[in-house]
Protein backbone atom coordinates (compact mmCIF):
# COMPACT_ATOMS: atom_id res chain seq x y z
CA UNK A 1 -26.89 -12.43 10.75
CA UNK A 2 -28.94 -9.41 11.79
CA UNK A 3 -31.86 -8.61 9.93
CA UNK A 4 -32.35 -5.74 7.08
CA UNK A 5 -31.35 -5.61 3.55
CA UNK A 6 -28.09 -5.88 2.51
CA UNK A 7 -27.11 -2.09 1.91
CA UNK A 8 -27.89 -1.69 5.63
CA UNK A 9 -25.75 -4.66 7.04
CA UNK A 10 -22.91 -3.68 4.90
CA UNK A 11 -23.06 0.15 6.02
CA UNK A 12 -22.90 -1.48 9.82
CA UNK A 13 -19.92 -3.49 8.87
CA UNK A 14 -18.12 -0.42 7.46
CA UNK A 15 -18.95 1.60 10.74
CA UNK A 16 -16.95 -1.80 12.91
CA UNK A 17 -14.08 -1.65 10.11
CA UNK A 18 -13.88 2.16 10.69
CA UNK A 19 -13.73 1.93 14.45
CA UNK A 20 -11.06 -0.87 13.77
CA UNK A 21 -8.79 1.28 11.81
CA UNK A 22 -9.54 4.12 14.01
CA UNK A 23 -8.61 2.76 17.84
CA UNK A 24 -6.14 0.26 15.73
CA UNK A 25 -3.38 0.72 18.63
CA UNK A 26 -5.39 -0.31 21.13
CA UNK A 27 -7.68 -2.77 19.33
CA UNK A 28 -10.38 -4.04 21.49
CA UNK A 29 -13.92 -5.26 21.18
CA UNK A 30 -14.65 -2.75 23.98
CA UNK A 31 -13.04 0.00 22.35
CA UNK A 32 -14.91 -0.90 18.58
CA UNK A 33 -18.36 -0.95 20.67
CA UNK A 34 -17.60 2.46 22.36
CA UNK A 35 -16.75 4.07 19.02
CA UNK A 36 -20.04 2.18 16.99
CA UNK A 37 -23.90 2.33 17.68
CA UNK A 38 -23.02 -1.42 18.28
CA UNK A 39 -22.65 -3.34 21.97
CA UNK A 40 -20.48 -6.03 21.66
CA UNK A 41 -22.70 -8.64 21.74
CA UNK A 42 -23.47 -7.44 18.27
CA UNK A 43 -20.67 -7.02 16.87
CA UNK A 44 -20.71 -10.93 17.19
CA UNK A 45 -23.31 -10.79 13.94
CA UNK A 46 -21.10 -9.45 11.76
CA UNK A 47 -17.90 -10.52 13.14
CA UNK A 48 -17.56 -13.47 14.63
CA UNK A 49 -13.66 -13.24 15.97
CA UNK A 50 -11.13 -10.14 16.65
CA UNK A 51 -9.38 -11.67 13.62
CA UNK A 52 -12.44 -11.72 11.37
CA UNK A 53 -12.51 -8.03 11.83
CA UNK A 54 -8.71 -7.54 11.50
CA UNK A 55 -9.34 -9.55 8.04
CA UNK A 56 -12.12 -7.89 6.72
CA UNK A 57 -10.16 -4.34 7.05
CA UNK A 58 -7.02 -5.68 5.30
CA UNK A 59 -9.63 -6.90 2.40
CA UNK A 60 -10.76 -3.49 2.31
CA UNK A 61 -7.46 -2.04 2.16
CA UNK A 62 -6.36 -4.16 -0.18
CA UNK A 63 -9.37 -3.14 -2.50
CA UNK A 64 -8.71 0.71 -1.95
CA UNK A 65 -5.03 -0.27 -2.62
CA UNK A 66 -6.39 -1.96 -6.03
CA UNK A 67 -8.09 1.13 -6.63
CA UNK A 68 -5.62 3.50 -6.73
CA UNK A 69 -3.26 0.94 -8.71
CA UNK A 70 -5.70 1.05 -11.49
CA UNK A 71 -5.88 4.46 -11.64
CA UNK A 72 -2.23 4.62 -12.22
CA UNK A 73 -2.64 2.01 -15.34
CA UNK A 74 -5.36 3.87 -16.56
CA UNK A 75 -3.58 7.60 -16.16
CA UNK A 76 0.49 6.21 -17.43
CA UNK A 77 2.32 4.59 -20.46
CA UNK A 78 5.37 3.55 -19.95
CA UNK A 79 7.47 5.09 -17.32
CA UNK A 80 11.18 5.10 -16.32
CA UNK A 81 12.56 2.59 -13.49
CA UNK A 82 13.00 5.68 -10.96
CA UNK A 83 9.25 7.33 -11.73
CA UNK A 84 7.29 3.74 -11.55
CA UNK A 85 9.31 3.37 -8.33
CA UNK A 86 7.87 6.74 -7.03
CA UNK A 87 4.15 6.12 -7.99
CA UNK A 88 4.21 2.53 -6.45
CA UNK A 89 5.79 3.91 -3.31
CA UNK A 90 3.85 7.32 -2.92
CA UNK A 91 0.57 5.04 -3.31
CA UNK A 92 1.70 2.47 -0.65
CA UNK A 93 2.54 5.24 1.57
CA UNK A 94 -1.12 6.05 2.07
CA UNK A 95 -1.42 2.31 2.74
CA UNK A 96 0.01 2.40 6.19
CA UNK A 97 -3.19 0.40 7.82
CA UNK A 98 -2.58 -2.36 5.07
CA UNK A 99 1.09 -2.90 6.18
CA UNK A 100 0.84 -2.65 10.02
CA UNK A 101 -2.34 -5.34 9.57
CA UNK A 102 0.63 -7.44 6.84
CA UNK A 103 2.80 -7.09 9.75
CA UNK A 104 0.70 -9.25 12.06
CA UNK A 105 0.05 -13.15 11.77
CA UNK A 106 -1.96 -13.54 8.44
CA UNK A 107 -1.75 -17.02 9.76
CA UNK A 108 -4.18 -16.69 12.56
CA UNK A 109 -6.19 -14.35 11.09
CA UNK A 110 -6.84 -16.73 8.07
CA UNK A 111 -7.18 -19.32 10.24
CA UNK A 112 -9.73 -17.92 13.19
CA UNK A 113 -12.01 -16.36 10.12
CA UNK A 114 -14.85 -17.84 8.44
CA UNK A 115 -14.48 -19.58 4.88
CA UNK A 116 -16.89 -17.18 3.29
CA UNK A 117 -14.14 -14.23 4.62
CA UNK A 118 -11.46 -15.71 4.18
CA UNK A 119 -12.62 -16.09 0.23
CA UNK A 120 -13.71 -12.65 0.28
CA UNK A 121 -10.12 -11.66 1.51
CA UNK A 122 -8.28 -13.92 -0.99
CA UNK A 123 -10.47 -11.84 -4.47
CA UNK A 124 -9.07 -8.69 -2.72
CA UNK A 125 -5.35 -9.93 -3.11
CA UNK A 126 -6.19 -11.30 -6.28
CA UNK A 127 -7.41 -8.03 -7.51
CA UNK A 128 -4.15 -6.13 -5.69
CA UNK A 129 -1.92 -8.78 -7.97
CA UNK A 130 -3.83 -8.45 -10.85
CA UNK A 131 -3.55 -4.39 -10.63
CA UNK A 132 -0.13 -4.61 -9.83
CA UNK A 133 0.45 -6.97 -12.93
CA UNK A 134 -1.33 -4.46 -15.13
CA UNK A 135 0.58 -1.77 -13.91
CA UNK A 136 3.78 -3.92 -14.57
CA UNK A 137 2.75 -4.47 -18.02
CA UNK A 138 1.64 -0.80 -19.04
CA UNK A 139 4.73 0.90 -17.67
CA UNK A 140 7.22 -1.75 -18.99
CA UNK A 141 5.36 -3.42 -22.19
CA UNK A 142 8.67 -5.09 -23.09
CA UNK A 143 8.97 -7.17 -19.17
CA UNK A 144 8.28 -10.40 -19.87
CA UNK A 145 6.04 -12.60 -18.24
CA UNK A 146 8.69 -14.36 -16.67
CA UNK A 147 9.61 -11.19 -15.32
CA UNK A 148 6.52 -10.10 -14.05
CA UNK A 149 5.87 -13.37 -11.82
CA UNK A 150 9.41 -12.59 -10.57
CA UNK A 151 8.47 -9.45 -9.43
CA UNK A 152 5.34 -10.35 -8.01
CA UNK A 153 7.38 -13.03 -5.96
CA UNK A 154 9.70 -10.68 -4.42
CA UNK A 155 7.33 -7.81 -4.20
CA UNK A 156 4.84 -8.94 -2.24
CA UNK A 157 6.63 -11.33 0.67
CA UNK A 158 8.22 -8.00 0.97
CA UNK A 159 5.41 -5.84 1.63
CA UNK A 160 4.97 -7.89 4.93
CA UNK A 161 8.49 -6.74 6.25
CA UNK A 162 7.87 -2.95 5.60
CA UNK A 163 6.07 -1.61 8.37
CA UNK A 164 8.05 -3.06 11.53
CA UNK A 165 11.05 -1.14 9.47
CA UNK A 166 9.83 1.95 9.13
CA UNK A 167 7.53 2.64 12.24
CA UNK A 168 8.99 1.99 15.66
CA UNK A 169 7.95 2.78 19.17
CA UNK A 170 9.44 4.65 21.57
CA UNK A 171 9.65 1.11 23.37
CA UNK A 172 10.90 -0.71 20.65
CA UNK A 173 13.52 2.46 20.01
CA UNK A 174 14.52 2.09 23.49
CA UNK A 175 15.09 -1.46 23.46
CA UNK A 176 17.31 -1.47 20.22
CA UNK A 177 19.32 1.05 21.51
CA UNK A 178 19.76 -1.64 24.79
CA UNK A 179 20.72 -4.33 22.77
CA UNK A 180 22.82 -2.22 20.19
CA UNK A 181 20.87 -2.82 17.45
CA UNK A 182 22.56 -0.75 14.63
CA UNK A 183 19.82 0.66 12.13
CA UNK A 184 18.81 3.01 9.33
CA UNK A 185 16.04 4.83 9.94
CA UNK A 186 13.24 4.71 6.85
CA UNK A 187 10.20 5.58 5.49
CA UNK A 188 7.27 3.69 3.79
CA UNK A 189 7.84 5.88 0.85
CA UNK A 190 11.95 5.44 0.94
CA UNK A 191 11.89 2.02 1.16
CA UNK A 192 9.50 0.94 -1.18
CA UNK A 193 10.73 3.51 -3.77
CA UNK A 194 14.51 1.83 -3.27
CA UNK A 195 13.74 -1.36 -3.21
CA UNK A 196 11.36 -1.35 -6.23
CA UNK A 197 13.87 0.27 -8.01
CA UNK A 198 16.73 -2.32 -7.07
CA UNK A 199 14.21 -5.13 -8.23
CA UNK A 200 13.51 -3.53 -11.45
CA UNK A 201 16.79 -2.97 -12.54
CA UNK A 202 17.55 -7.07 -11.94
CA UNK A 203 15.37 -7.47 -15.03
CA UNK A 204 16.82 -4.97 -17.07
């Protein structure tokens, strides 16, 4: 681990994790090293594998996710079916990052990442589930708690299916249209928002 205090090696993992997000279609250790102060070789002190960096920016979109959860359960009392819907989908649409890196194999990228990441990773979900519960709860005080763990069952094993529906390439256009793949076209913000809204209404 390089040397320096801790502010410092945590302001030169943010500047990899930016890189990361920003040359995210064409993810590379070459590419993160041309867009950082940092060769590659030393990117290997703060990350020790591609996946450890793909990891550590889902953990921090996860957090920013968390963030803007709580703000909703600090801001709203209970809401309607069709307005929590809205919220929960207008704040994942600015999550696009979080649901491309959802999209990929978790699996691997648990797996290739060191234990002390992979625990950092697993407080950010906790904290997403925990906002997301407390959202639950403020918006529908009468949902039981039943209820809730339903919804957090279905909710999130969902979230990993959302962005290969919703963004396509022209590639992946192409070959559907090949293969006569019939399909509706949707958004982040349209899909979320229905099927939120679908789940919700199973509890009421």
């Amino acid at each position: 681990m390089p040397k320096g205090s801790e502010e410092l090696t945590n302001a030169r993992k943010e500047e990899i994790l930016d890189a990361c997000a920003a040359l995210y279609e064409a993810m590379g250790f070459r590419d993160i090293g041309a867009r950082t102060s940092f060769t590659r070789t030393s990117i290997y002190n703060y990350f020790q594998t591609k996946e450890e960096i793909f990891l550590a920016l889902l953990q921090r979109e996860h957090e920013r996710w968390s963030a803007d959860l709580e703000e909703l359960a600090r801001q709203e009392g209970p809401m309607s079916t069709e307005r929590f819907a809205d919220a929960m989908a207008r704040i994942l649409e600015k999550r696009g990052c979080m649901l491309k890196l959802m999209s990929m194999n978790l699996y691997d990228m648990e797996g290739n990442s060191r234990l002390e990441n992979l625990v950092a990773f697993k407080q950010a979900y906790a904290g997403a589930l925990r906002a997301v519960t407390r959202c639950l709860v403020k918006s529908f005080p009468n949902m039981a708690a039943d209820e809730v763990q339903a919804f957090l069952y279905a909710f999130f094993p969902f979230l990993f299916g959302v962005y290969p529906y919703t963004s396509h390439t022209e590639k992946q256009l192409a070959a559907m249209e090949a293969a006569h793949v019939d399909y509706t076209q949707y958004s982040i913000y349209g899909l979320v928002k229905a099927f939120v809204e679908n789940l919700l209404r199973a509890f009421s």
